[in-house]
Structure formats: structure tokens, C-alpha cells
Protein backbone atom coordinates (compact mmCIF):
# COMPACT_ATOMS: atom_id res chain seq x y z
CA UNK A 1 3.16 172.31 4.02
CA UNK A 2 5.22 173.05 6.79
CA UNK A 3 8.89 173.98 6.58
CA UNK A 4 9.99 174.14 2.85
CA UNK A 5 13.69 174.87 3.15
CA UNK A 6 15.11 172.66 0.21
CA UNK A 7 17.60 169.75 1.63
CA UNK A 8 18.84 168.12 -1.51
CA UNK A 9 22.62 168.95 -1.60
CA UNK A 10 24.70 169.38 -4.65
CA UNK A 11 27.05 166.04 -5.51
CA UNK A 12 30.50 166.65 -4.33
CA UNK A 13 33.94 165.19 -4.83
CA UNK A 14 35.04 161.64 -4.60
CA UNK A 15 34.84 160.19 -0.90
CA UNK A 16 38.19 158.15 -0.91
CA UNK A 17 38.05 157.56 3.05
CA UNK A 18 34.45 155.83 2.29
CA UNK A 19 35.03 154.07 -1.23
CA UNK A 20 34.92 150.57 0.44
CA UNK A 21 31.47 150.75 2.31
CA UNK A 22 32.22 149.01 5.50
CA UNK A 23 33.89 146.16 3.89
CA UNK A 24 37.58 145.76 5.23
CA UNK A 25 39.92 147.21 1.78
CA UNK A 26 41.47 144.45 1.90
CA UNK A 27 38.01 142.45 0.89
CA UNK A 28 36.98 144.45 -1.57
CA UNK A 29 38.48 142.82 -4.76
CA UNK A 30 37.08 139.92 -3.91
CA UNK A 31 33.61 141.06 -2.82
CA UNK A 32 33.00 143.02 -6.09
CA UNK A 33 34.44 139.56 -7.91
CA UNK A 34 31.47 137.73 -5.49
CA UNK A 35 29.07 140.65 -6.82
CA UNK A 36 29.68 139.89 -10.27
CA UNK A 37 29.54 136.70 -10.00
CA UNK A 38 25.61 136.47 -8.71
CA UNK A 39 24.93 137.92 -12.44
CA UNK A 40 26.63 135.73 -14.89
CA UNK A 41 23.51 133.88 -15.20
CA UNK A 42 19.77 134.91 -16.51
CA UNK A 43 18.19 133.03 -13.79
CA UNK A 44 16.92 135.59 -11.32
CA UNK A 45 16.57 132.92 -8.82
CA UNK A 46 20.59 132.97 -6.98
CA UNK A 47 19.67 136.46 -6.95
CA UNK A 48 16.54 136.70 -5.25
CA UNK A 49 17.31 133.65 -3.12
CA UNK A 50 20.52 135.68 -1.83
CA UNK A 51 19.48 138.91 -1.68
CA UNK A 52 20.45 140.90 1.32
CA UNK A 53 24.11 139.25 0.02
CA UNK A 54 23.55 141.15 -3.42
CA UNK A 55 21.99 144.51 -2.15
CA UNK A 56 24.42 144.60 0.83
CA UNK A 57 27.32 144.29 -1.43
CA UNK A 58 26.55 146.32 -4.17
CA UNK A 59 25.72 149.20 -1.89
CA UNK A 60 29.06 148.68 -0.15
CA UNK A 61 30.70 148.68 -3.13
CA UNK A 62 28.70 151.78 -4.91
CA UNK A 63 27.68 153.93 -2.50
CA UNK A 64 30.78 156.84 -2.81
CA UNK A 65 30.47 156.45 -6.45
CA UNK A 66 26.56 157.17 -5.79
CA UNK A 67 27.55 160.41 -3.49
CA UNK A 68 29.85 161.55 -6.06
CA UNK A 69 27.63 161.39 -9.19
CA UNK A 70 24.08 162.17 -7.13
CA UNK A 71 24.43 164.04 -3.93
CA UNK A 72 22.26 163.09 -1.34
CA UNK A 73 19.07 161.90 -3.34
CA UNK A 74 19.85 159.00 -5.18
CA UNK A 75 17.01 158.93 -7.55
CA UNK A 76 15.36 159.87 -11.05
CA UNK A 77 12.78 162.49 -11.36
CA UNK A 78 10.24 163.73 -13.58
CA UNK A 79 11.87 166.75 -15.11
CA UNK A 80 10.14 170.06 -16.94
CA UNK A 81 12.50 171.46 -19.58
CA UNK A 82 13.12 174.47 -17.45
CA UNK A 83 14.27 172.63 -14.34
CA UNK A 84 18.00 171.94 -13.46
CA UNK A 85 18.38 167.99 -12.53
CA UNK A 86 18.35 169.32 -8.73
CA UNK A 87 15.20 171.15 -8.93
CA UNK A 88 13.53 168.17 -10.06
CA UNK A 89 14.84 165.98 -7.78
CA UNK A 90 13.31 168.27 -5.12
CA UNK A 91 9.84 168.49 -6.85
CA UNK A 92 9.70 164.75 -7.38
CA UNK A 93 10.41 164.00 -3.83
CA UNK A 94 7.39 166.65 -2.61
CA UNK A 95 5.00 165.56 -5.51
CA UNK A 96 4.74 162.03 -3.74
CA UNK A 97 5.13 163.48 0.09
CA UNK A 98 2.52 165.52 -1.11
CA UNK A 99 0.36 162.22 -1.97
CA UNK A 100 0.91 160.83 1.63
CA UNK A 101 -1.68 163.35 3.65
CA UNK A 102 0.97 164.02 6.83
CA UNK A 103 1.73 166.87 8.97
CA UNK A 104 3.49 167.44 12.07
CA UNK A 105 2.92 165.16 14.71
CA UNK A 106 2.78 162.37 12.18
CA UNK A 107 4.84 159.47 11.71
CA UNK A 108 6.47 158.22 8.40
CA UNK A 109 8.42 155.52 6.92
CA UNK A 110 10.69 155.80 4.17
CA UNK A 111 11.79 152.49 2.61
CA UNK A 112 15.01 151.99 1.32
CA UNK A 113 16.21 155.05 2.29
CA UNK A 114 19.87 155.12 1.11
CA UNK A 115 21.82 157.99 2.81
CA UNK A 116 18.44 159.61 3.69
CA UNK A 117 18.28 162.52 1.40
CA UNK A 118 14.81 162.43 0.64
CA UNK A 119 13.89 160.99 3.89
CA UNK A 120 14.87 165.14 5.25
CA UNK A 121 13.86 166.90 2.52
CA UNK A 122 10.12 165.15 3.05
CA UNK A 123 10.62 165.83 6.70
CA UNK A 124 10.78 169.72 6.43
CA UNK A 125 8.36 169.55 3.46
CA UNK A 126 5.39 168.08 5.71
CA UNK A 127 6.77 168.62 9.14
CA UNK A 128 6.52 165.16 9.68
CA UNK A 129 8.65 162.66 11.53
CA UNK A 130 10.50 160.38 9.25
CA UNK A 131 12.28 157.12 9.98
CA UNK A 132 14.33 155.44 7.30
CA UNK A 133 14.30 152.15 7.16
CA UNK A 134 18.26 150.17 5.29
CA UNK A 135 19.75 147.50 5.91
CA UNK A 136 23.19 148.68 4.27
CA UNK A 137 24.78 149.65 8.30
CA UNK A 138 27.43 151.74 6.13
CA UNK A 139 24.41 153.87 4.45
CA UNK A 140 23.19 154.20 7.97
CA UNK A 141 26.01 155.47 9.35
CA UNK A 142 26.28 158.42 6.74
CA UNK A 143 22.81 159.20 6.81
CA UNK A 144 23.52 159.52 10.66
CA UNK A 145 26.08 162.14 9.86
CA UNK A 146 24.02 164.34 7.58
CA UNK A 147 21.73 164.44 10.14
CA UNK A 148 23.87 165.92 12.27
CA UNK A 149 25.01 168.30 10.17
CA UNK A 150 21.71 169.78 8.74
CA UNK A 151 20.50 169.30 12.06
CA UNK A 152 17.50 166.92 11.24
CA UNK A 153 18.19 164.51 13.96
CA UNK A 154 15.10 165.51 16.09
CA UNK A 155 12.61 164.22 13.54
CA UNK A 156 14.81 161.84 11.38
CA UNK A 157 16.13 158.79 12.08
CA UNK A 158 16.96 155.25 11.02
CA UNK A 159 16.34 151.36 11.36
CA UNK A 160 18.81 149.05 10.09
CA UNK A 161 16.01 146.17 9.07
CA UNK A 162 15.06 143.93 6.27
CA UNK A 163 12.24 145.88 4.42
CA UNK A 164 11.03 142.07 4.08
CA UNK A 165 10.77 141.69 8.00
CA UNK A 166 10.24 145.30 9.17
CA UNK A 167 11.04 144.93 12.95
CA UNK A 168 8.01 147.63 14.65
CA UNK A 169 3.81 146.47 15.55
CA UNK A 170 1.22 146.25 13.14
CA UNK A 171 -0.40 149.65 12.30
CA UNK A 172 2.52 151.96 13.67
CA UNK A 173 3.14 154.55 10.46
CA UNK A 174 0.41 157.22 9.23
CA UNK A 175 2.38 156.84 5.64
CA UNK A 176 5.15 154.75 4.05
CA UNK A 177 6.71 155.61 1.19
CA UNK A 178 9.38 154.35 -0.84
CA UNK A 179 11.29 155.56 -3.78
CA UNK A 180 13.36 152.98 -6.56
CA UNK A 181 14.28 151.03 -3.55
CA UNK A 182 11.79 148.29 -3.27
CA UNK A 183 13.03 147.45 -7.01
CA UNK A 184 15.62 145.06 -4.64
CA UNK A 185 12.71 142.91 -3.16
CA UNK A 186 13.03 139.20 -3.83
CA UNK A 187 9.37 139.06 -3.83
CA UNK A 188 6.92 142.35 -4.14
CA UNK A 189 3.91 140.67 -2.72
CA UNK A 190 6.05 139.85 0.32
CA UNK A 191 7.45 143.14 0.22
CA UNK A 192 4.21 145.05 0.01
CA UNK A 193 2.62 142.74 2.80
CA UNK A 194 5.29 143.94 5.59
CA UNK A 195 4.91 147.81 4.56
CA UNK A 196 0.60 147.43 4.61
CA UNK A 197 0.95 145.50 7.98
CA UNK A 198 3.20 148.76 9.33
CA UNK A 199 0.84 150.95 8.39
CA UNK A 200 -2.04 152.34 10.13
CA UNK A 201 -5.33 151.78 8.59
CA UNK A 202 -6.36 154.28 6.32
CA UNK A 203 -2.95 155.39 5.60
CA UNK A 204 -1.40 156.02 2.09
CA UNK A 205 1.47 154.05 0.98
CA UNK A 206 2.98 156.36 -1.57
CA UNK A 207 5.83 154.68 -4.22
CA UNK A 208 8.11 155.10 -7.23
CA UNK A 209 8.72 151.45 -8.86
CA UNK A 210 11.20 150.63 -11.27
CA UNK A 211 9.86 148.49 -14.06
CA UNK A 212 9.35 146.85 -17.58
CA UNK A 213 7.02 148.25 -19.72
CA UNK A 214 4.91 146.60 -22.29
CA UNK A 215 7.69 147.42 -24.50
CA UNK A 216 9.63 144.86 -22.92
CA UNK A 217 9.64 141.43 -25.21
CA UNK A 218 11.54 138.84 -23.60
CA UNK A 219 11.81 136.83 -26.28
CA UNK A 220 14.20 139.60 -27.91
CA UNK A 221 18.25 139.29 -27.08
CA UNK A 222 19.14 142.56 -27.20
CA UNK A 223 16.51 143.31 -23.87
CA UNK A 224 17.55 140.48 -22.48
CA UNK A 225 20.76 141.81 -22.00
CA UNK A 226 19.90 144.98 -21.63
CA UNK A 227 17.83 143.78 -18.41
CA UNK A 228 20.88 141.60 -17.38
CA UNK A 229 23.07 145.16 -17.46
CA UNK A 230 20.06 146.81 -15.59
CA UNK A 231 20.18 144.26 -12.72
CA UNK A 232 24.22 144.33 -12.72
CA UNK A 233 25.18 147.52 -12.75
CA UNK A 234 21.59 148.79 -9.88
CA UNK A 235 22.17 145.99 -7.57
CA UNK A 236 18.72 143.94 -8.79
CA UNK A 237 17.77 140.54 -8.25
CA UNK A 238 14.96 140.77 -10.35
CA UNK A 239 13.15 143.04 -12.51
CA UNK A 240 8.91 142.76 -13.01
CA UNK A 241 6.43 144.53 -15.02
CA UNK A 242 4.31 147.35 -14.09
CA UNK A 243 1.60 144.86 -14.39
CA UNK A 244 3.04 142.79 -11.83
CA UNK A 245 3.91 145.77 -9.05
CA UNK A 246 -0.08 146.75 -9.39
CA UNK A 247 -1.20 143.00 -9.20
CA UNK A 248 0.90 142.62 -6.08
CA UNK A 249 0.00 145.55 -4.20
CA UNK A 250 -3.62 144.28 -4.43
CA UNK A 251 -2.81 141.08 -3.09
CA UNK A 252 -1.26 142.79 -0.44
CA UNK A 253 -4.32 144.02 0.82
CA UNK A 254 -4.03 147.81 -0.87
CA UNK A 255 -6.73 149.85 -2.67
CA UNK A 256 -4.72 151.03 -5.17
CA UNK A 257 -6.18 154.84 -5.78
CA UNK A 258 -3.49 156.55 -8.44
CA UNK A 259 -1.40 154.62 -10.77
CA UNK A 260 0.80 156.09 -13.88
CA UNK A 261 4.05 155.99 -15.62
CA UNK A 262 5.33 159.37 -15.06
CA UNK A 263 7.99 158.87 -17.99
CA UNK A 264 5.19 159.73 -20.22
CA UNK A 265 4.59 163.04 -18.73
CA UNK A 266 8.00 164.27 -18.37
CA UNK A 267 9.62 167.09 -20.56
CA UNK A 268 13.01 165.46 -20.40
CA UNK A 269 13.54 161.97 -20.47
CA UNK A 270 14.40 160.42 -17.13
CA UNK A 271 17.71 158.68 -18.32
CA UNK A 272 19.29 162.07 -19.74
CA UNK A 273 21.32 162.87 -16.10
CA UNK A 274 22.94 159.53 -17.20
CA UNK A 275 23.23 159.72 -20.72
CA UNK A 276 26.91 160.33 -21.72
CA UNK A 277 25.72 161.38 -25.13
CA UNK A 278 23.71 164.70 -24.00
CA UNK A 279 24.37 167.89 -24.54
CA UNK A 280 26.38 169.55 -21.40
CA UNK A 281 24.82 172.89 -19.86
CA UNK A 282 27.61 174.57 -17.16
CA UNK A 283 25.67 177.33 -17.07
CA UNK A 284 22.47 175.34 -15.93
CA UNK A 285 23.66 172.27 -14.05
CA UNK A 286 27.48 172.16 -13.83
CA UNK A 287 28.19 169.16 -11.70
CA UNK A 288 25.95 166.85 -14.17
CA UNK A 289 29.45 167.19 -16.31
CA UNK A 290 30.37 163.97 -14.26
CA UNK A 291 28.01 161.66 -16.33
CA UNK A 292 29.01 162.90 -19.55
CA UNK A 293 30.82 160.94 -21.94
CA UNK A 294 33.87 163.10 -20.92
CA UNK A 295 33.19 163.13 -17.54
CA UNK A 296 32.61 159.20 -17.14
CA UNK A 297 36.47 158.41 -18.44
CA UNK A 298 37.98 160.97 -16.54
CA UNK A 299 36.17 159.55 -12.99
CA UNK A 300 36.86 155.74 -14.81
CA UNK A 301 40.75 156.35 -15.88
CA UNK A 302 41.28 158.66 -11.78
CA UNK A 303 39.63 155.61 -10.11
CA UNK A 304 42.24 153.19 -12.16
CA UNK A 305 44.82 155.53 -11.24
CA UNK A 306 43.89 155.66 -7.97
CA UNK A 307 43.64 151.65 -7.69
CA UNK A 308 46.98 151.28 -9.32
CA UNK A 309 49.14 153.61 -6.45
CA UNK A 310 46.67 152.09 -3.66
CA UNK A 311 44.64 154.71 -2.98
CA UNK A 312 41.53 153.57 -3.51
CA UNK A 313 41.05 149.78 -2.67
CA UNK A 314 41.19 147.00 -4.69
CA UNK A 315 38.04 146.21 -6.66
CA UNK A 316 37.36 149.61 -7.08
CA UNK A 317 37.73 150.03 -11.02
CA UNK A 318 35.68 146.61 -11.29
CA UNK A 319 32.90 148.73 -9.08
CA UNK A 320 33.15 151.67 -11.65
CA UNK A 321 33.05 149.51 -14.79
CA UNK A 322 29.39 147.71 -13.53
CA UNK A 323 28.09 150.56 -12.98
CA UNK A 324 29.18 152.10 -16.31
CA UNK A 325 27.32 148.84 -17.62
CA UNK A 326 24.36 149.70 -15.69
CA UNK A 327 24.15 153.47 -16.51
CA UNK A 328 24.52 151.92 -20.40
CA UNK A 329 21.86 149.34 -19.58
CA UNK A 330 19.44 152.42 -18.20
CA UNK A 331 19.98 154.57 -20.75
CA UNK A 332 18.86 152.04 -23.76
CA UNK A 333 16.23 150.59 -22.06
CA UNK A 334 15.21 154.17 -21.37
CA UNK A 335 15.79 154.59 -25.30
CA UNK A 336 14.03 152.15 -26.68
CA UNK A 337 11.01 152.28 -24.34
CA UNK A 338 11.37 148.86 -22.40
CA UNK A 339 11.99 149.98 -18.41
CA UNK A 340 10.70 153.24 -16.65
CA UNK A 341 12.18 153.92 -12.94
CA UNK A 342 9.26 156.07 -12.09
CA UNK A 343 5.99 154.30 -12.26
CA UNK A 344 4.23 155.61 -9.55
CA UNK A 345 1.30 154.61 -7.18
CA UNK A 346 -0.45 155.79 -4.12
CA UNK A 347 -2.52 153.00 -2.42
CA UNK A 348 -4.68 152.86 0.39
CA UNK A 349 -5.14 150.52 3.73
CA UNK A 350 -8.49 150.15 3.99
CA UNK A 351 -10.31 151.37 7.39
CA UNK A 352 -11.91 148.49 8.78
């Protein structure tokens, strides 16, 4: 499968130079205020109306805190009880390049690609050329940088784009794939229309969807709000049903060839990185100490510190709190069965 040389990094310390995205610091008490303020309500539809506004901002606001807590991959995986977090990170990201039938020479798109760690590590997996499509410019820009540095800039690079208007011709990738980023899609039929007009025919459009499960009741408060938190504290304007993804990735025009909620299979449940009532293994995975219960009000109570002698910009404990609601939010629906983040598919474009 080409070059195998594992890219994932390790998460490292708090970026203070880059806690404010590209907003000015002066902005950001009032953006995260803005941010907050798209969720007071159930109604999905401010959200989905607005948003690039929502996405934008939130990964502004979040993306250091993602860096810190993550590394370079900021996803879930499907874990074996022998595997540290980072190993299945890595195995999760070549199980589904593994699905998209690429080698060198070929082209691929990787949607919503955040800071682009999985975008290299599938690049020297197949030997592939992969371009990331974001339209967060400060994500870019860092994803531009690592790059550099691990000297994947020959066969990685980036579009700053609307994954709902993807601006290339029809039929110009052998494989798309994304991974929990189409999740911010206003509309997943729209969504999954752009990527299968992108893609050559034949190709394999390869994803891992975040969604409710048929545990989900939404006549029930308590998921109710635990959706609300989900959307909140992940940057969401909406949140659909498995049943929903695979109905609108046949409308789209797919053949939709594998389908499964990896959750199912997984040794470890997916929301135990997260969960700040887990045991803690230094001896296994030391940096995962940061989402510990411990670890959470040291980073919460340094951030507040840091706010309070202006440091870190304004806004900035408001940023950590949401996404301590979110994490909480994950980690019960997670619990009691009612949202997955890995419900995968591989679907085809017919040959005509």
C-alpha cells in the first residue's frame, strides 16, 4: 500500500499564539457570545440556514483547544482493547483509505479536512495525491504548515471551498472521502450531490457519519438535550439518523455497497478518549490524561487564568466551557446508545 510511515502526531501543549483562529482577539468574546447564541433554540433551521457562520466560528474558536486535546487527527476511531487511542486513530484512517481502491498516480479528495492529519497519513498509506478540501482559511493555514514540516507538500494540498459548492469539473477525483466532517452539512442530499458530481465514475466515495441511532426517541427530554449539547459543543447545525445519511446518499445518485455502525464492533467504546470518568493508563497513552476528569479542570481553571491576566483572548473560557458541554453531550449519548460518530459507508458512482 505504498509508503506506510505513520503521520498521526502526538497532541501537544496549548497553542496560545493560535487560540483565536483568525478572528481579531479583540472579537472573540463576542463571536463565541454570537456562537452560542445560534443554539439557544431547538429549531435546527437558524442553524442550517447560517451555516458556514456556525462552522466558521466554532472552528475559529476551537481549533487550538482541538490541537491540544487531539493532535493532528481530529476524529474517533474504532478501538481493539490492545490499541493506544493513537494506534487506532491510525488504523481507522487506513481501514477506510483502504476502502477507496487508489494508488499512486491517483487523485483524492478529503472533505472536511480540518488541519489535514488524516488527509497525510492516507497520502503515504496509498501513495496517492490528496487535496483537502475547508473552508475554515485558519485550518488551512496550519494544515499548510504541517505540510511543510513533514514534508508532504508535493502530494498534499488544500482548497478553501464550501463542501456544498465544491469549486473543480464534474468527474475530477478517483475517490472522496470524508471523515465526521460532513456531520456540518445543512442538507446531506445536497452535500452528497456535489461530492458524486466530483467524482469520476466508478469511483468510491468512502465516509464516517455522525448520527442518531434508533435509540434516539425524540419525544424523550433528556435526548433532546443531550442532542442540543451535541450540536453546541461539535459545531452542528443539525443532527440526522443513520437512516437518513443512507436514504440520501441514494438520492444522490450512489450505489451504496458497505454500510455499518462500527460502534458495535469496537472493543472500547468510541466516547472513552472523552470520558472524564475512565480509568487513566500513563503507561499506555499518557497525553489522554488531558480529558480526564482531572485533566479537564486543570486545562478549564489555566484557560480562566489565562483569560483573566490577558493571555489568552477574551471568550476563551466561554470556548472551553461548550465544548466541555459537548464532550458531556458525546459521552451520554454514547452511554445510553442514542448517537454513534462512526457509521460508516463506502458507495459507488455508477459507470455509465
Amino acid at each position: 500500500a505504498g509508503r506506510t510511515r505513520a503521520m498521526a502526531s502526538k497532541s501537544s501543549g496549548l497553542n496560545l499564539g493560535h487560540m483565536a483562529g483568525n478572528l481579531d482577539s479583540k472579537e472573540t468574546g463576542k463571536v463565541t457570545k454570537d456562537y452560542e447564541d445560534y443554539f439557544k433554540e431547538e429549531d435546527d433551521s437558524k442553524r442550517t440556514g447560517n451555516y458556514t457562520d456556525v462552522v466558521n466560528k466554532y472552528y475559529d474558536l476551537a481549533t487550538s483547544f482541538y490541537e491540544y486535546g487531539w493532535g493532528e487527527s481530529f476524529h474517533f476511531a474504532h478501538r481493539y482493547k490492545w490499541e493506544s487511542l493513537r494506534e487506532s486513530i491510525i488504523r481507522h484512517e487506513h481501514f477506510l483509505a483502504s476502502k477507496l481502491n487508489v494508488g499512486p498516480g491517483k487523485k483524492v479528495l478529503d472533505v472536511g479536512c480540518g488541519i489535514g492529519g488524516p488527509l497525510r497519513e492516507i497520502a503515504a498509506f496509498t501513495g496517492a495525491s490528496v487535496t483537502g478540501l475547508n473552508n475554515n482559511a485558519f485550518q488551512i493555514t496550519r494544515g499548510e504548515e504541517m505540510n511543510r514540516k513533514t514534508g508532504r507538500h508535493d502530494d498534499c494540498d488544500f482548497i478553501k471551498a464550501d463542501f456544498m459548492n465544491i469549486p473543480v469539473p464534474d468527474a475530477t477525483y478517483d475517490a472522496v472521502y470524508q471523515i465526521e466532517a460532513t456531520c456540518h452539512a445543512p442538507d446531506a442530499v445536497g452535500c452528497y450531490s456535489e461530492i458524486f458530481r466530483v467524482l469520476k465514475p466508478g469511483g468510491v466515495f468512502a465516509s464516517y457519519e455522525w448520527c442518531l441511532t434508533d435509540e434516539y426517541d425524540p419525544k424523550d427530554e433528556e435526548h433532546r438535550k443531550i442532542r442540543q449539547e451535541i450540536l453546541i459543543g461539535n459545531g452542528l447545525p443539525t443532527a440526522r439518523h443513520t437512516s437518513e445519511v443512507l436514504a440520501a446518499l441514494k438520492k444522490a445518485g450512489f450505489e451504496v455497497t458497505e454500510e455499518a455502525d462500527l460502534v458495535k464492533t469496537a472493543d472500547v467504546p468510541w466516547y472513552e478518549p472523552i470520558d472524564p470518568d475512565r480509568s487513566w493508563r500513563p503507561w499506555r497513552d499518557f497525553w489522554s490524561f488531558k480529558t480526564t476528569s482531572w485533566g479537564r479542570n486543570i486545562t478549564h481553571y489555566f484557560v480562566l487564568l489565562l483569560e483573566t491576566v490577558g493571555i489568552a483572548p477574551k471568550g476563551s473560557m466561554g470556548v472551553s466551557g461548550f465544548l466541555k458541554k459537548g464532550a458531556d453531550g458525546l459521552v451520554a449519548g454514547g452511554k445510553k446508545g442514542i448517537y454513534t460518530v462512526m457509521y460508516f459507508t463506502a458507495a459507488k458512482k455508477p459507470v455509465k
